[in-house]
C-alpha atoms as a PDB file:
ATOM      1  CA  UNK A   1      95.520 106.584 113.253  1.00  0.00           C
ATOM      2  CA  UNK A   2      99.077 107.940 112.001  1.00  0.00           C
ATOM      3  CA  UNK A   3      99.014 110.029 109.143  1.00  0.00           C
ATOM      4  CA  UNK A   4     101.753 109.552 106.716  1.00  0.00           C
ATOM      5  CA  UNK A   5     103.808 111.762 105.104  1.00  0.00           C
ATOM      6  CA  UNK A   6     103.983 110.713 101.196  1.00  0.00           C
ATOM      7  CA  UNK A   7     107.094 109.491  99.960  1.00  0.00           C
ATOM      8  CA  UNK A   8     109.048 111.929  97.318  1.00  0.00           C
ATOM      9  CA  UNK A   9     109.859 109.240  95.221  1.00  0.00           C
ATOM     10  CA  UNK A  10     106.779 109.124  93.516  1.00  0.00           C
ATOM     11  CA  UNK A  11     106.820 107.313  89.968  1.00  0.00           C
ATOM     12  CA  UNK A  12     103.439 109.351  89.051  1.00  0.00           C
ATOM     13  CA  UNK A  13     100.359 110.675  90.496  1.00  0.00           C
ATOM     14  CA  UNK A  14      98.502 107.833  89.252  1.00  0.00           C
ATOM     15  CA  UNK A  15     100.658 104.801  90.176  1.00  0.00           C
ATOM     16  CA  UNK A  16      99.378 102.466  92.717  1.00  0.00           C
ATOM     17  CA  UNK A  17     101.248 101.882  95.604  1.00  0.00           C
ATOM     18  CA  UNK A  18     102.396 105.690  95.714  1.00  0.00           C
ATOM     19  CA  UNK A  19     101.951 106.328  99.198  1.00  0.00           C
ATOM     20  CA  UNK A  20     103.522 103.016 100.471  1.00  0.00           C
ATOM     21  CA  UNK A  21     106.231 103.941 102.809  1.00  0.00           C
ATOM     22  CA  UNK A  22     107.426 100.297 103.083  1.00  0.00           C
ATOM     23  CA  UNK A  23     108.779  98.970  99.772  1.00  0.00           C
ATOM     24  CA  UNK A  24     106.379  96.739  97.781  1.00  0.00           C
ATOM     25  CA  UNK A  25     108.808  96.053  95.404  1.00  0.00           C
ATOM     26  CA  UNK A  26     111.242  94.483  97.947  1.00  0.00           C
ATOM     27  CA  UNK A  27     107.841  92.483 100.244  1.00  0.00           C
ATOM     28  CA  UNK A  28     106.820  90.459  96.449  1.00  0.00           C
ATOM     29  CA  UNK A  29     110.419  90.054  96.237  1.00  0.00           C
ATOM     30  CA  UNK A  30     110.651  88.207  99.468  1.00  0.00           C
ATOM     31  CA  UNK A  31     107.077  86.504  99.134  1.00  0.00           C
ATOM     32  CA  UNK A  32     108.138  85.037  95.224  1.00  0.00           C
ATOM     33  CA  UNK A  33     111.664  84.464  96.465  1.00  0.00           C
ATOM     34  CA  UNK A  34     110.577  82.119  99.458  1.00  0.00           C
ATOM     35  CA  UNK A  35     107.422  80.619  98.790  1.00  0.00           C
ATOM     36  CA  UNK A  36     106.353  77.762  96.343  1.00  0.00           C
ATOM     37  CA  UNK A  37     103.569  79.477  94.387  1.00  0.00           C
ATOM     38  CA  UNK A  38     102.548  82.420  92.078  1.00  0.00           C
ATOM     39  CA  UNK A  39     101.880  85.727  93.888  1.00  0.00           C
ATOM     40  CA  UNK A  40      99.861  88.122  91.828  1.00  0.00           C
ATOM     41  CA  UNK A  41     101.221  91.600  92.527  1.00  0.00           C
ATOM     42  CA  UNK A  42      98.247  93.193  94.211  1.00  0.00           C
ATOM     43  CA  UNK A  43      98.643  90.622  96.926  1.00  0.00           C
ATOM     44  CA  UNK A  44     102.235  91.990  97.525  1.00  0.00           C
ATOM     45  CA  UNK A  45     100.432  95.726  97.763  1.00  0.00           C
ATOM     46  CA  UNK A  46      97.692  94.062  99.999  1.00  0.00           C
ATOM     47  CA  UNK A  47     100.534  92.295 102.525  1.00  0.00           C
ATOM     48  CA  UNK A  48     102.285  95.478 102.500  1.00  0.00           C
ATOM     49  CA  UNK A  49      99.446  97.704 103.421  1.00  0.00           C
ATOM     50  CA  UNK A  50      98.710  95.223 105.700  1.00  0.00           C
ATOM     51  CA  UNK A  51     102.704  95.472 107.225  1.00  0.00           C
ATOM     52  CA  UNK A  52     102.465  99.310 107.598  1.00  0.00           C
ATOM     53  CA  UNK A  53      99.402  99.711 109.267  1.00  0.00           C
ATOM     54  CA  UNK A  54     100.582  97.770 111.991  1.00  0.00           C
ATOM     55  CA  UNK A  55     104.260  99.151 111.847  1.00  0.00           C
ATOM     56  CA  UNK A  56     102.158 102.624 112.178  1.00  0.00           C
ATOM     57  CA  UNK A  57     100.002 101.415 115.167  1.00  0.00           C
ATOM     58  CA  UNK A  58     103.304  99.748 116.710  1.00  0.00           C
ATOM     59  CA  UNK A  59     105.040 103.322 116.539  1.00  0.00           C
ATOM     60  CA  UNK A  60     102.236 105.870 117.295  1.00  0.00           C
ATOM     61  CA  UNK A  61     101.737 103.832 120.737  1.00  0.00           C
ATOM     62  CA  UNK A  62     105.639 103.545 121.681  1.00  0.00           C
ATOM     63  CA  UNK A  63     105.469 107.401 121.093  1.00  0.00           C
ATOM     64  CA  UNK A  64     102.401 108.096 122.815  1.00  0.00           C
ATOM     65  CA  UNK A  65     103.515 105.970 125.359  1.00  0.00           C
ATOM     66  CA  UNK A  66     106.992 107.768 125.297  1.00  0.00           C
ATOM     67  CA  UNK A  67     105.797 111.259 125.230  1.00  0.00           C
ATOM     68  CA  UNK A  68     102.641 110.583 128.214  1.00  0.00           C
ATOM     69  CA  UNK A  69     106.203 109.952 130.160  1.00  0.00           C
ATOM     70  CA  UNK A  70     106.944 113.357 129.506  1.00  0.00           C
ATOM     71  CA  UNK A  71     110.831 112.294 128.761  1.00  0.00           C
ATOM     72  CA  UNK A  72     113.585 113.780 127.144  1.00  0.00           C
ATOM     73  CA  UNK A  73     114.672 112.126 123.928  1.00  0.00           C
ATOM     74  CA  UNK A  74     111.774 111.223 121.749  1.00  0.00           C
ATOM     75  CA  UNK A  75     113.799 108.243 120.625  1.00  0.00           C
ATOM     76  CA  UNK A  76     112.426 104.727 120.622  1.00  0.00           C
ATOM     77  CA  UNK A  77     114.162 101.581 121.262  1.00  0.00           C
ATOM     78  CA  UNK A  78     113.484  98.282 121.379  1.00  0.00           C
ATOM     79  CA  UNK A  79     112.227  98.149 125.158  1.00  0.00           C
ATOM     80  CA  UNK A  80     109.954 101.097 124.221  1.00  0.00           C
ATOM     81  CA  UNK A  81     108.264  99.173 121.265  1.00  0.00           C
ATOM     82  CA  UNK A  82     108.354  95.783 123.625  1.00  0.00           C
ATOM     83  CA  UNK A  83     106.608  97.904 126.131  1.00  0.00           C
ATOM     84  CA  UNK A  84     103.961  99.527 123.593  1.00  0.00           C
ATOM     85  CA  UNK A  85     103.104  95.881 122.420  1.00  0.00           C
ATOM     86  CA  UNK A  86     102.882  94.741 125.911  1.00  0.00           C
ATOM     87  CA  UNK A  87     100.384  97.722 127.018  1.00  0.00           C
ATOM     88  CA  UNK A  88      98.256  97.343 124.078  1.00  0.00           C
ATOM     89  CA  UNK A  89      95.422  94.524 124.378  1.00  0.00           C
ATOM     90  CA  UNK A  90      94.938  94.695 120.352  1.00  0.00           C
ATOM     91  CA  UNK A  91      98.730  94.162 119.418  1.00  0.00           C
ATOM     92  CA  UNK A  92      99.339  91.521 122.371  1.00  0.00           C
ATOM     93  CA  UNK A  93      96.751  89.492 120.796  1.00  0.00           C
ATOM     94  CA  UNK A  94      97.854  90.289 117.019  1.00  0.00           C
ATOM     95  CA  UNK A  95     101.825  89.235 118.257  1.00  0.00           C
ATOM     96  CA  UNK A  96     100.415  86.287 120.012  1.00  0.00           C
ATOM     97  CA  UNK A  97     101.712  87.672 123.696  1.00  0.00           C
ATOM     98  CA  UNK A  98     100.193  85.979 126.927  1.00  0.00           C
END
């Protein structure tokens, strides 16, 4: 598993949320913006926990991928995250590949 570095735009130490890298605010503002019914707040937290655990997993096996190559530029593209889907069992099933 990644670890995460906390964001420094912290409201408080005790608000919920705080170590979301994606923006909470901006996923409940999608899901109330394009959907029909009520969404309670802590299913926006939920979604977006949800949206950067896999974000992590999609990144930490691009790079692992990337760096096992022993190449130059640690930089990933979109063939390198294609290729990290495509080589992981887990996320080909999760994205549906065949």
């Amino acid at each position: 598993m990644v670890k995460h570095q906390k964001s420094s735009n912290k409201k408080s130490s005790g608000s919920k949320g705080r170590d979301m890298l994606i923006n909470v605010q901006a996923i409940h503002d999608v899901l109330t913006q394009t959907t029909e019914v009520q969404v309670q707040p802590i299913a926006s937290v939920y979604l977006t926990a949800i949206l950067q655990f896999i974000t992590a997993e999609v990144i930490e096996t691009a790079l692992n991928s990337k760096l096992g190559q022993k190449q130059e530029s640690t930089t990933l593209n979109t063939d390198d995250i294609n290729k990290a889907i495509q080589a992981d069992p887990d996320l080909m099933r999760l994205f549906n590949i065949t």
